[in-house]
Protein backbone atom coordinates (compact mmCIF):
# COMPACT_ATOMS: atom_id res chain seq x y z
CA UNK A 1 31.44 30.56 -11.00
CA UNK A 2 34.84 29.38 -12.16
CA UNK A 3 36.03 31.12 -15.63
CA UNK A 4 38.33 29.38 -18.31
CA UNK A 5 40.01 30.39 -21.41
CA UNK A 6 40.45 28.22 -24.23
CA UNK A 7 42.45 29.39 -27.07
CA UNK A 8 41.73 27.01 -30.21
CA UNK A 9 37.94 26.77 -29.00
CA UNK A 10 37.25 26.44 -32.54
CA UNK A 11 38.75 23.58 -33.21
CA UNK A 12 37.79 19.73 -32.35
CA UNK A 13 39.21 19.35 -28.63
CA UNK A 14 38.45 23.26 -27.87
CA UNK A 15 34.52 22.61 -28.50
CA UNK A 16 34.01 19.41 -26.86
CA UNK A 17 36.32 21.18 -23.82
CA UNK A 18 34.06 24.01 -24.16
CA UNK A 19 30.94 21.96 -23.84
CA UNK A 20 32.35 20.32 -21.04
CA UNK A 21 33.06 23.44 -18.78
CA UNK A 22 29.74 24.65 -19.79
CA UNK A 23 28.03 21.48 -18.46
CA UNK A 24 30.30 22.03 -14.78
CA UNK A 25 29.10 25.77 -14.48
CA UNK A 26 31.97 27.15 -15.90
CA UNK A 27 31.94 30.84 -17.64
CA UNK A 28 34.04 30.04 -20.73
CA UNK A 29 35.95 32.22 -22.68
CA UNK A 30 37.28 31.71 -26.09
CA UNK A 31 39.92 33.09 -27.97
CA UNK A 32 40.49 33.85 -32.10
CA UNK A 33 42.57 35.98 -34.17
CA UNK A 34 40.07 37.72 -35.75
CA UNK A 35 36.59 37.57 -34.61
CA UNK A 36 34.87 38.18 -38.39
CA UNK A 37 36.65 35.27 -39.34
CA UNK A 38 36.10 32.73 -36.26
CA UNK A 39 34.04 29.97 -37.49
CA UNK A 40 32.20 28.39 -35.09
CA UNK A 41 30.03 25.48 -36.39
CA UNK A 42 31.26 23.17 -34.38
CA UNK A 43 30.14 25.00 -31.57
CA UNK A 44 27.17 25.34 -33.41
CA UNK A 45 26.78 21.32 -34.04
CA UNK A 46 26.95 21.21 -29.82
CA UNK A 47 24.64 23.91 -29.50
CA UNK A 48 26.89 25.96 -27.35
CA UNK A 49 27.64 28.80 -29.68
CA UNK A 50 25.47 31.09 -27.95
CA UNK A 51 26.50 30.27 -24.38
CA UNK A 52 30.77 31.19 -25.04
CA UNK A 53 32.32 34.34 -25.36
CA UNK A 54 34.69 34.93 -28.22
CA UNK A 55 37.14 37.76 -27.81
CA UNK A 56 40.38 38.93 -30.07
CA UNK A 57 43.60 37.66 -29.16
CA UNK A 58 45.58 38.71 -32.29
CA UNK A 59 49.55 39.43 -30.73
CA UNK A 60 51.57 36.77 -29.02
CA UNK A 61 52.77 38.77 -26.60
CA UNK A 62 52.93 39.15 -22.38
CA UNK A 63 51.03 42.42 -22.53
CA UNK A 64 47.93 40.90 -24.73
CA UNK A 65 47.89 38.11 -22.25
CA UNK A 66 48.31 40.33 -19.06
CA UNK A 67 44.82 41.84 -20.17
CA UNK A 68 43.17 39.11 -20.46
CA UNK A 69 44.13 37.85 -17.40
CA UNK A 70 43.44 41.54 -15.70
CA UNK A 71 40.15 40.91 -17.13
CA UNK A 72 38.46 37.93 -16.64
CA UNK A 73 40.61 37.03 -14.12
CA UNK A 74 40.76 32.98 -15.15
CA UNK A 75 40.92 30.21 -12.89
CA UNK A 76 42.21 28.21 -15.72
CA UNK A 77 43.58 28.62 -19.08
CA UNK A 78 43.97 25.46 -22.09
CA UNK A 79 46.00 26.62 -24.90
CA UNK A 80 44.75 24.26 -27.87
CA UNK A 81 46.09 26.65 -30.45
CA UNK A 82 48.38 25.87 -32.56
CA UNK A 83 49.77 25.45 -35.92
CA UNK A 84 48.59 21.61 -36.40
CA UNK A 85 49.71 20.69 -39.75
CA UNK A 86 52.90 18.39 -39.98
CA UNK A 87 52.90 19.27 -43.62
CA UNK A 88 52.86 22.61 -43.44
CA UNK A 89 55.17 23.15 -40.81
CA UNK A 90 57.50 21.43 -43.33
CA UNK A 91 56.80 24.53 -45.90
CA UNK A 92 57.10 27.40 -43.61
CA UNK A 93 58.83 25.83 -40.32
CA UNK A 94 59.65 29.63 -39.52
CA UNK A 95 55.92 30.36 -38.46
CA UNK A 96 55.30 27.27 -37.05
CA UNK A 97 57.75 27.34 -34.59
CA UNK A 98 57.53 30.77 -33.55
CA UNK A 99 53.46 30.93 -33.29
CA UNK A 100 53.49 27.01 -31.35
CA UNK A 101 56.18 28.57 -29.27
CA UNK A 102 56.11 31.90 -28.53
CA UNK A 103 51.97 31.64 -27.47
CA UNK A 104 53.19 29.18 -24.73
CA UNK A 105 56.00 30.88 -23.36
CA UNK A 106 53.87 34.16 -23.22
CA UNK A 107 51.07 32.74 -21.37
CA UNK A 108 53.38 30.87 -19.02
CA UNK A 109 55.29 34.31 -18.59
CA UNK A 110 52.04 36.43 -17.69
CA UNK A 111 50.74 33.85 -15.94
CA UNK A 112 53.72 33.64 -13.39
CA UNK A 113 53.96 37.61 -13.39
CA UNK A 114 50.31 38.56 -12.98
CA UNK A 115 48.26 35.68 -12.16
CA UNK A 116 50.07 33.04 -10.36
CA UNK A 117 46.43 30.98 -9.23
CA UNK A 118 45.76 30.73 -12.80
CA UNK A 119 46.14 26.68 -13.57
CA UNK A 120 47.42 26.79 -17.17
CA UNK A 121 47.26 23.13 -19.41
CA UNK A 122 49.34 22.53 -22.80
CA UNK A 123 47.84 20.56 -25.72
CA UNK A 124 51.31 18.70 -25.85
CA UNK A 125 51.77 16.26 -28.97
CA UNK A 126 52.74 12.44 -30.00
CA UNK A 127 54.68 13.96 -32.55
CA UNK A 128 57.12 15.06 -30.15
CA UNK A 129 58.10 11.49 -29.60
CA UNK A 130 58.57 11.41 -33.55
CA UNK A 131 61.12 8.72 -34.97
CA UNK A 132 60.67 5.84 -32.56
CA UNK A 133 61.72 2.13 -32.47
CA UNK A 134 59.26 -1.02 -31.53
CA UNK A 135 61.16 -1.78 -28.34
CA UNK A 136 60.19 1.29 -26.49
CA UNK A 137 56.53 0.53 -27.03
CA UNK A 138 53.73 1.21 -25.04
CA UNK A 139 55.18 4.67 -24.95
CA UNK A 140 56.02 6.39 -21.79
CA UNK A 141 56.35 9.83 -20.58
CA UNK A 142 60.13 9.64 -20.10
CA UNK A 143 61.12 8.39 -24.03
CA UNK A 144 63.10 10.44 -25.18
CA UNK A 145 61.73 12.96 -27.47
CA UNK A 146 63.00 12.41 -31.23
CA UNK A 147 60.72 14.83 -33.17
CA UNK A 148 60.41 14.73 -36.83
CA UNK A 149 59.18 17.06 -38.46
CA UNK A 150 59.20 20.94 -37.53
CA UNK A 151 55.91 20.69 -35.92
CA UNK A 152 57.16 18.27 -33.83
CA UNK A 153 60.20 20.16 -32.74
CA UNK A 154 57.93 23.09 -32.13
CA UNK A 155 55.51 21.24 -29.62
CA UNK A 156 58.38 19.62 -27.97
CA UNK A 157 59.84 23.21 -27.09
CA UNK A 158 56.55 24.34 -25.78
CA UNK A 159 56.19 20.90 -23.80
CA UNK A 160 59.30 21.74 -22.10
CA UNK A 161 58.53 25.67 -21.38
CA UNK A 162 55.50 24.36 -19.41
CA UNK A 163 57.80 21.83 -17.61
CA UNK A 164 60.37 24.34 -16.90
CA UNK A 165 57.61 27.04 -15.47
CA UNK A 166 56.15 24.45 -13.45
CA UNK A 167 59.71 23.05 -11.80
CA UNK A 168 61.37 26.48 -12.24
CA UNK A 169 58.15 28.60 -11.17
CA UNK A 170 55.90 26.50 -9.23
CA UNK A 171 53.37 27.24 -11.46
CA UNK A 172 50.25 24.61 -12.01
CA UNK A 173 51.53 23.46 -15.33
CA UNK A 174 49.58 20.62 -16.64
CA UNK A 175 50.61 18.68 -20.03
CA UNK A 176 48.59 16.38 -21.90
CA UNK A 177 50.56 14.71 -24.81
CA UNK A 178 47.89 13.88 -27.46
CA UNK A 179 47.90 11.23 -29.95
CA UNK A 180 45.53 11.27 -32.95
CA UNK A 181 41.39 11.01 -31.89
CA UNK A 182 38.41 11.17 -33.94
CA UNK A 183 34.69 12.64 -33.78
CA UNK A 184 32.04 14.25 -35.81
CA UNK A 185 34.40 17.66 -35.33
CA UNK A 186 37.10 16.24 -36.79
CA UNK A 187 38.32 18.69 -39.67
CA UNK A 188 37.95 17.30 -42.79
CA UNK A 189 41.82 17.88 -43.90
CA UNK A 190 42.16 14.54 -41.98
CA UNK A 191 42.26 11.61 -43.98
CA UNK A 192 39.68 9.86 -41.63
CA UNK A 193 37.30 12.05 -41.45
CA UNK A 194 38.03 12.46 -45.75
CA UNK A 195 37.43 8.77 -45.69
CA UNK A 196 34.28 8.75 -43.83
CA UNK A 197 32.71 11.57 -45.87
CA UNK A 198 33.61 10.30 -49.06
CA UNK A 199 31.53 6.83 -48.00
CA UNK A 200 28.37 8.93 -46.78
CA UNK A 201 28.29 10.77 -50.32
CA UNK A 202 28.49 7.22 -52.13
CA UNK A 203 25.47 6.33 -49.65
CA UNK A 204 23.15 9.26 -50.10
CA UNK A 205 23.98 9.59 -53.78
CA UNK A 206 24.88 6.63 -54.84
CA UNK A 207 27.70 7.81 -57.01
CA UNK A 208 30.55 6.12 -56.79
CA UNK A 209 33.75 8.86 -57.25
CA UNK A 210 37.08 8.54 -56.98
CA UNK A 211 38.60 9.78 -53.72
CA UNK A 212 41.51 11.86 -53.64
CA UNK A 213 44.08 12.19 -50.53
CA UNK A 214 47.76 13.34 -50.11
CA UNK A 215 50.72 11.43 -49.83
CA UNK A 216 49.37 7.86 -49.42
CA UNK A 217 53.52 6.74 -49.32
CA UNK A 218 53.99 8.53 -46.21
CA UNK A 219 55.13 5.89 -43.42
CA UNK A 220 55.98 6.70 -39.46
CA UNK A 221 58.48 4.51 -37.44
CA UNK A 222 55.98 3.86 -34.74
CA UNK A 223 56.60 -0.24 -35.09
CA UNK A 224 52.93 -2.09 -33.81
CA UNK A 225 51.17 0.51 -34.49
CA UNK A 226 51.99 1.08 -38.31
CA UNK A 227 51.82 -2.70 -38.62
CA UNK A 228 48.23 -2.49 -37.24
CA UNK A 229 47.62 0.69 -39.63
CA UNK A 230 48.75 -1.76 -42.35
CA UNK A 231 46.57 -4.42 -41.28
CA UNK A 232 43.90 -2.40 -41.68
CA UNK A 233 44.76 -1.05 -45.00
CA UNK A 234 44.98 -4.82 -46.19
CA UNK A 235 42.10 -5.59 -44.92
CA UNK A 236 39.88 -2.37 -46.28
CA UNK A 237 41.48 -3.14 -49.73
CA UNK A 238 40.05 -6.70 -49.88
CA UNK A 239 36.67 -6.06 -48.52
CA UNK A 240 36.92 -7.53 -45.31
CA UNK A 241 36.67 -4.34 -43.09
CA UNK A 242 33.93 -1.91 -43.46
């Protein structure tokens, strides 16, 4: 039986990977800051809650990682964690950076001093790629990054630790660089997901409500696709997409 850590099992991608593993015989571990806090009802909502282990992983350091790797001995390890929000990174782009950082560059670390086998994959971001222009679309691997935002800067560091440990170290370093997805897990800070709820409320109740959302003047230099977002947005506000 192959074992795998996922930090971030919590979240939308760490359940769904979770279930995943589970279904290919896996032993899956999962990691939180504080147990007594972990919520796990999205494991719940796959009916895998039961069938994970969740264990502490509170420092960001080599030596917390070295145990766990002493200890369950992983075959692989996904690091989903991370502080997600754009917006927030924006009001305290001292933690973000740090926490998105420092978590990769000590798993990389222990995993090239104690457990070299271990396969290790980085939830990399689009918003490395940041401020971009129309003519560089589809986007490629080798656009330059141009993040925007600390978030951004902090996920492009971390994409580039993995790199370096995988040139540097021949270590199996695997990035994937994510772009925005949806599913039942989605959290519901998201504006989809706020969207979608909002419109199953008006259906079961039939009460019609206001709905509120953030910054609705916020615009991305990501040419086609913000003119397809806007598209969209026309369309919703005159009825002709539901």
């Amino acid at each position: 039986m192959k074992t795998a850590i996922i930090t971030g099992i919590g979240g939308q991608d760490g359940a769904y990977l979770a279930q995943h593993l589970l279904q290919q015989g896996y032993r899956v571990v999962g990691t939180t800051r504080s147990v007594a806090t972990f919520e796990d009802y999205r494991l719940r909502y796959l009916g895998i809650h039961l069938s994970v282990e969740i264990i502490r992983l509170r420092e960001v350091n080599i030596s917390a990682m070295a145990d766990l790797l002493f200890t369950y001995q992983p075959d692989e390890v996904y690091n989903l964690t991370a502080q997600s929000s754009v917006a927030a990174s924006f009001k305290d782009p001292f933690d973000t950076i740090e926490y998105n950082v420092l978590t990769v560059l000590a798993w990389v670390k222990a995993i090239s001093d104690y457990a070299p086998h271990t396969r290790f994959y980085q939830a990399s971001s689009s918003e490395m790629f940041g401020n971009i222009s129309p003519e560089v679309l589809p986007l490629k691997e080798n656009v330059i990054f141009h993040p925007a935002s600390p978030y951004g800067i902090s996920k492009a560091t971390a994409h580039w630790i993995a790199v370096n440990y995988r040139e540097s170290h021949q270590l199996y370093c695997a990035c994937g660089i994510l772009f925005n997805h949806e599913s039942p897990l989605r959290g519901f800070a998201y504006v989809i997901k706020k969207i979608l709820s909002h419109l199953v409320t008006i259906h079961r109740t039939g009460i019609d409500r206001p709905l509120l959302v953030g910054n609705t003047s916020i615009k991305k230099r990501l040419g086609l696709c913000t003119r397809v977002c806007q598209s969209h947005a026309s369309r919703i506000a005159t009825g002709r997409l539901r």
